[in-house]
Protein backbone atom coordinates (compact mmCIF):
# COMPACT_ATOMS: atom_id res chain seq x y z
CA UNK A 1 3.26 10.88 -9.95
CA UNK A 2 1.08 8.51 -8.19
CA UNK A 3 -1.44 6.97 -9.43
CA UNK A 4 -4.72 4.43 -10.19
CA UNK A 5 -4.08 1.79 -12.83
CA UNK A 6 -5.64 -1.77 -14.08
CA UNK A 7 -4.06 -4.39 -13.09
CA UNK A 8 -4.38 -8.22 -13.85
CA UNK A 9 -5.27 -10.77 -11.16
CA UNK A 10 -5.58 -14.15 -12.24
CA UNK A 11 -7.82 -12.87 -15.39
CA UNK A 12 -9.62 -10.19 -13.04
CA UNK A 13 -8.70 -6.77 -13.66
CA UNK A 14 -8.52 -4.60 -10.67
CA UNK A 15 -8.41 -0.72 -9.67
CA UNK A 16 -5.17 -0.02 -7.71
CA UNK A 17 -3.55 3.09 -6.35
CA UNK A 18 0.25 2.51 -7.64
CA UNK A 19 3.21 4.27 -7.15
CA UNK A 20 4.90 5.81 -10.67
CA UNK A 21 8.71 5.03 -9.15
CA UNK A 22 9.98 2.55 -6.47
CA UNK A 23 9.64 3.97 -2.57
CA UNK A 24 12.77 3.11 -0.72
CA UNK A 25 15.17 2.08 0.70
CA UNK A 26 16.68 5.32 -0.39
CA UNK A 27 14.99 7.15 -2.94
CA UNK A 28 11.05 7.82 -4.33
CA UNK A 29 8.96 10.57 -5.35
CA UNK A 30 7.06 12.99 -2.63
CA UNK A 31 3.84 11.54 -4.03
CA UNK A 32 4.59 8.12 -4.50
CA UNK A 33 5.91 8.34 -0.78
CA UNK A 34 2.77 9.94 0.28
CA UNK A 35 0.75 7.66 -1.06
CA UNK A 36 2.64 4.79 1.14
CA UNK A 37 3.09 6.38 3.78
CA UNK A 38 -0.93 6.47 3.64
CA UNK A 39 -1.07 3.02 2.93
CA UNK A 40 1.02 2.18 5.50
CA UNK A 41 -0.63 3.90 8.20
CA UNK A 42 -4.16 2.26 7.60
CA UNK A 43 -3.33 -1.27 7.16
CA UNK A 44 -0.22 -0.73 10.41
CA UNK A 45 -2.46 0.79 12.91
CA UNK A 46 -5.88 -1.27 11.77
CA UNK A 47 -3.82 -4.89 11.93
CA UNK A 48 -2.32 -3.06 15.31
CA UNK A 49 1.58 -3.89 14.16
CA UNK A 50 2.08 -0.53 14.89
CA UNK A 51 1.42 2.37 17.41
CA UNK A 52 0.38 5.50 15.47
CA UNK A 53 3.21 8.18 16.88
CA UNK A 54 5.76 5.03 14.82
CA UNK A 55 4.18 6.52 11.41
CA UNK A 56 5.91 9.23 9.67
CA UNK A 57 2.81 12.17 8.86
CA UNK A 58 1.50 11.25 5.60
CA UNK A 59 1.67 15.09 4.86
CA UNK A 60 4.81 15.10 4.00
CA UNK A 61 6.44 13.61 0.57
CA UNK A 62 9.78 12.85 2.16
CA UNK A 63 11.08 9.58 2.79
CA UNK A 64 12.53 8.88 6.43
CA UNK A 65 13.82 6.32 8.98
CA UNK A 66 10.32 5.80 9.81
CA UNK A 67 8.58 4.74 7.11
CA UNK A 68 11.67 2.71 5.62
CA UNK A 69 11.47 0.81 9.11
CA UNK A 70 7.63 0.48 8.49
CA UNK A 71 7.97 -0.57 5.01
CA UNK A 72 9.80 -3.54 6.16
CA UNK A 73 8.18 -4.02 8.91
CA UNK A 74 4.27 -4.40 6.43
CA UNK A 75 6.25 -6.82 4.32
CA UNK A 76 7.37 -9.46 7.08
CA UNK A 77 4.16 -9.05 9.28
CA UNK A 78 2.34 -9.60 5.98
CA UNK A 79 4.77 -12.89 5.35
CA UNK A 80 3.58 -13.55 9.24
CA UNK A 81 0.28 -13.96 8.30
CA UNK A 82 0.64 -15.70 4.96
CA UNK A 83 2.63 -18.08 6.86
CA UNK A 84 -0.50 -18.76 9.65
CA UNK A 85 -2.93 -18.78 6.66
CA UNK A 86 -0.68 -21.43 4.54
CA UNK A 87 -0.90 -19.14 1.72
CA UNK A 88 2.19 -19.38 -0.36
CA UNK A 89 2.45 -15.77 -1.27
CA UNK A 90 5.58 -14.11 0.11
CA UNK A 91 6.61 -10.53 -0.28
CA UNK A 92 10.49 -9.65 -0.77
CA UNK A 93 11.47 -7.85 2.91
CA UNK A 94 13.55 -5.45 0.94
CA UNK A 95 12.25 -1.83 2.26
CA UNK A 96 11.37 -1.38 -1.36
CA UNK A 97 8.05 -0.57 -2.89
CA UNK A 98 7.87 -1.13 -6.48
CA UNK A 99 5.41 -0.21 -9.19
CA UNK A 100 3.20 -3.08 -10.21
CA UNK A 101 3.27 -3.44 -13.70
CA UNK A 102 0.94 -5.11 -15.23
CA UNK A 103 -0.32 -7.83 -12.85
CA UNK A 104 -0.69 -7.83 -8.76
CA UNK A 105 2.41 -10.51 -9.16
CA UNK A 106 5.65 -10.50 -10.59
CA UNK A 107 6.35 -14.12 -10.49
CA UNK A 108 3.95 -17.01 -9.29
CA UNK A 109 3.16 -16.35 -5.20
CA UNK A 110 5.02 -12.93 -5.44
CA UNK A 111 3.26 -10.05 -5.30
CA UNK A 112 4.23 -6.63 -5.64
CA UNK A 113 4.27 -4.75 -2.16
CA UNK A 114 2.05 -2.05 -3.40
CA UNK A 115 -0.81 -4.78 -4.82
CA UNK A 116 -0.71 -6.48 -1.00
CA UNK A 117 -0.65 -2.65 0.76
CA UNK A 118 -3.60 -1.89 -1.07
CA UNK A 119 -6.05 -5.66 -0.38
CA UNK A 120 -4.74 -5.02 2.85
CA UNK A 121 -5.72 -1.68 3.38
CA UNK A 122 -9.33 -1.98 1.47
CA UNK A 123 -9.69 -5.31 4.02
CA UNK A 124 -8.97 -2.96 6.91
CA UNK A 125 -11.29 -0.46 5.60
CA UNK A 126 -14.21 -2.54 4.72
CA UNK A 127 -14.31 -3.47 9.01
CA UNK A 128 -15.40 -0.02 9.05
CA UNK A 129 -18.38 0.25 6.00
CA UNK A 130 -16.08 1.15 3.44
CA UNK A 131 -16.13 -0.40 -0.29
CA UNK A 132 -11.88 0.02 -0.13
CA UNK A 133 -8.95 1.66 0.32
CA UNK A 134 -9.84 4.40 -2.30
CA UNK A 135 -12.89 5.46 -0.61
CA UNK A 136 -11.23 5.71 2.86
CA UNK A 137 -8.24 7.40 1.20
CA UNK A 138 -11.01 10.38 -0.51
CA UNK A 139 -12.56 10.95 3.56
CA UNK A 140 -9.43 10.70 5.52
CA UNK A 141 -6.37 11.98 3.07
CA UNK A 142 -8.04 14.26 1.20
CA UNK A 143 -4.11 15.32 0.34
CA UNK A 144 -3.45 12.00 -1.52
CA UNK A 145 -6.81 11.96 -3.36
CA UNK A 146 -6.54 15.04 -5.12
CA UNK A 147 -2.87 13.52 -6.47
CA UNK A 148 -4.69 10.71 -7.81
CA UNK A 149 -7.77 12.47 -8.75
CA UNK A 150 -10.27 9.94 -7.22
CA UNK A 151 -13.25 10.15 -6.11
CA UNK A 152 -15.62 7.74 -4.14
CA UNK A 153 -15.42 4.17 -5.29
CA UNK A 154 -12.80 5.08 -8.02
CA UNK A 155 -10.33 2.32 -7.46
């Protein structure tokens, strides 16, 4: 099941809403697939990579053509941008969102999809007076809060 865990950042230790199994290409849990799906559709339609009626309803724990194509599609817009920033992290464009374990990073400048969907969806959230992701995800999708039992400011 999906959920919040500690992870390690470069000695910080940070909240993040993590999936228990990978998400795509082909397989993951209903609530690990809500939970991108819900990612997905703040940090796609706040960056504007992505009209709204291209997201999959984050109702619904099923993985589908949509959000495989929008999983990809986060991970090279986010490369994009990394690019135009010279940051040197990259994110694998595999369709695949795998649990972090551990650390925000598997290897040096690679970053776990899920660590990067969730600073970019508490960045896109925090444009409109919220402290991150989790707090958006408790008022909007109060679906996917109740599976990871937050509540305001929680992760």
């Amino acid at each position: 099941m999906a959920q919040v865990d500690t992870l390690d950042q470069n000695g910080e230790k940070l909240r993040m809403m993590n999936v228990t199994e990978a998400v795509g290409p082909e397989w993951g849990r209903p609530d690990d697939v809500i939970l991108v799906k819900v990612l997905l559709e703040i940090v796609l339609v706040n960056m504007r990579w992505c009209p709204p009626g291209d997201l999959s309803s984050t109702q619904s724990g099923t993985l589908d053509g949509k959000t495989k194509k929008n999983i990809r599609l986060f991970q090279s817009k986010f490369n994009e941008v990394a690019k135009q920033l010279n940051n040197p992290e990259r994110l694998t464009v595999d369709g695949r969102v795998s649990r972090a374990r551990g650390t925000a990073a598997w290897d040096k400048n690679c970053p776990w999809t899920i660590s990067k969907l969730n600073a970019t969806a508490s960045y896109c959230v925090q444009q409109h007076g919220f402290k991150n992701a989790a707090d958006a995800v408790v008022k909007f999708y109060p679906h996917l809060a109740t599976i990871l039992n937050l509540n305001a400011s929680a992760a």
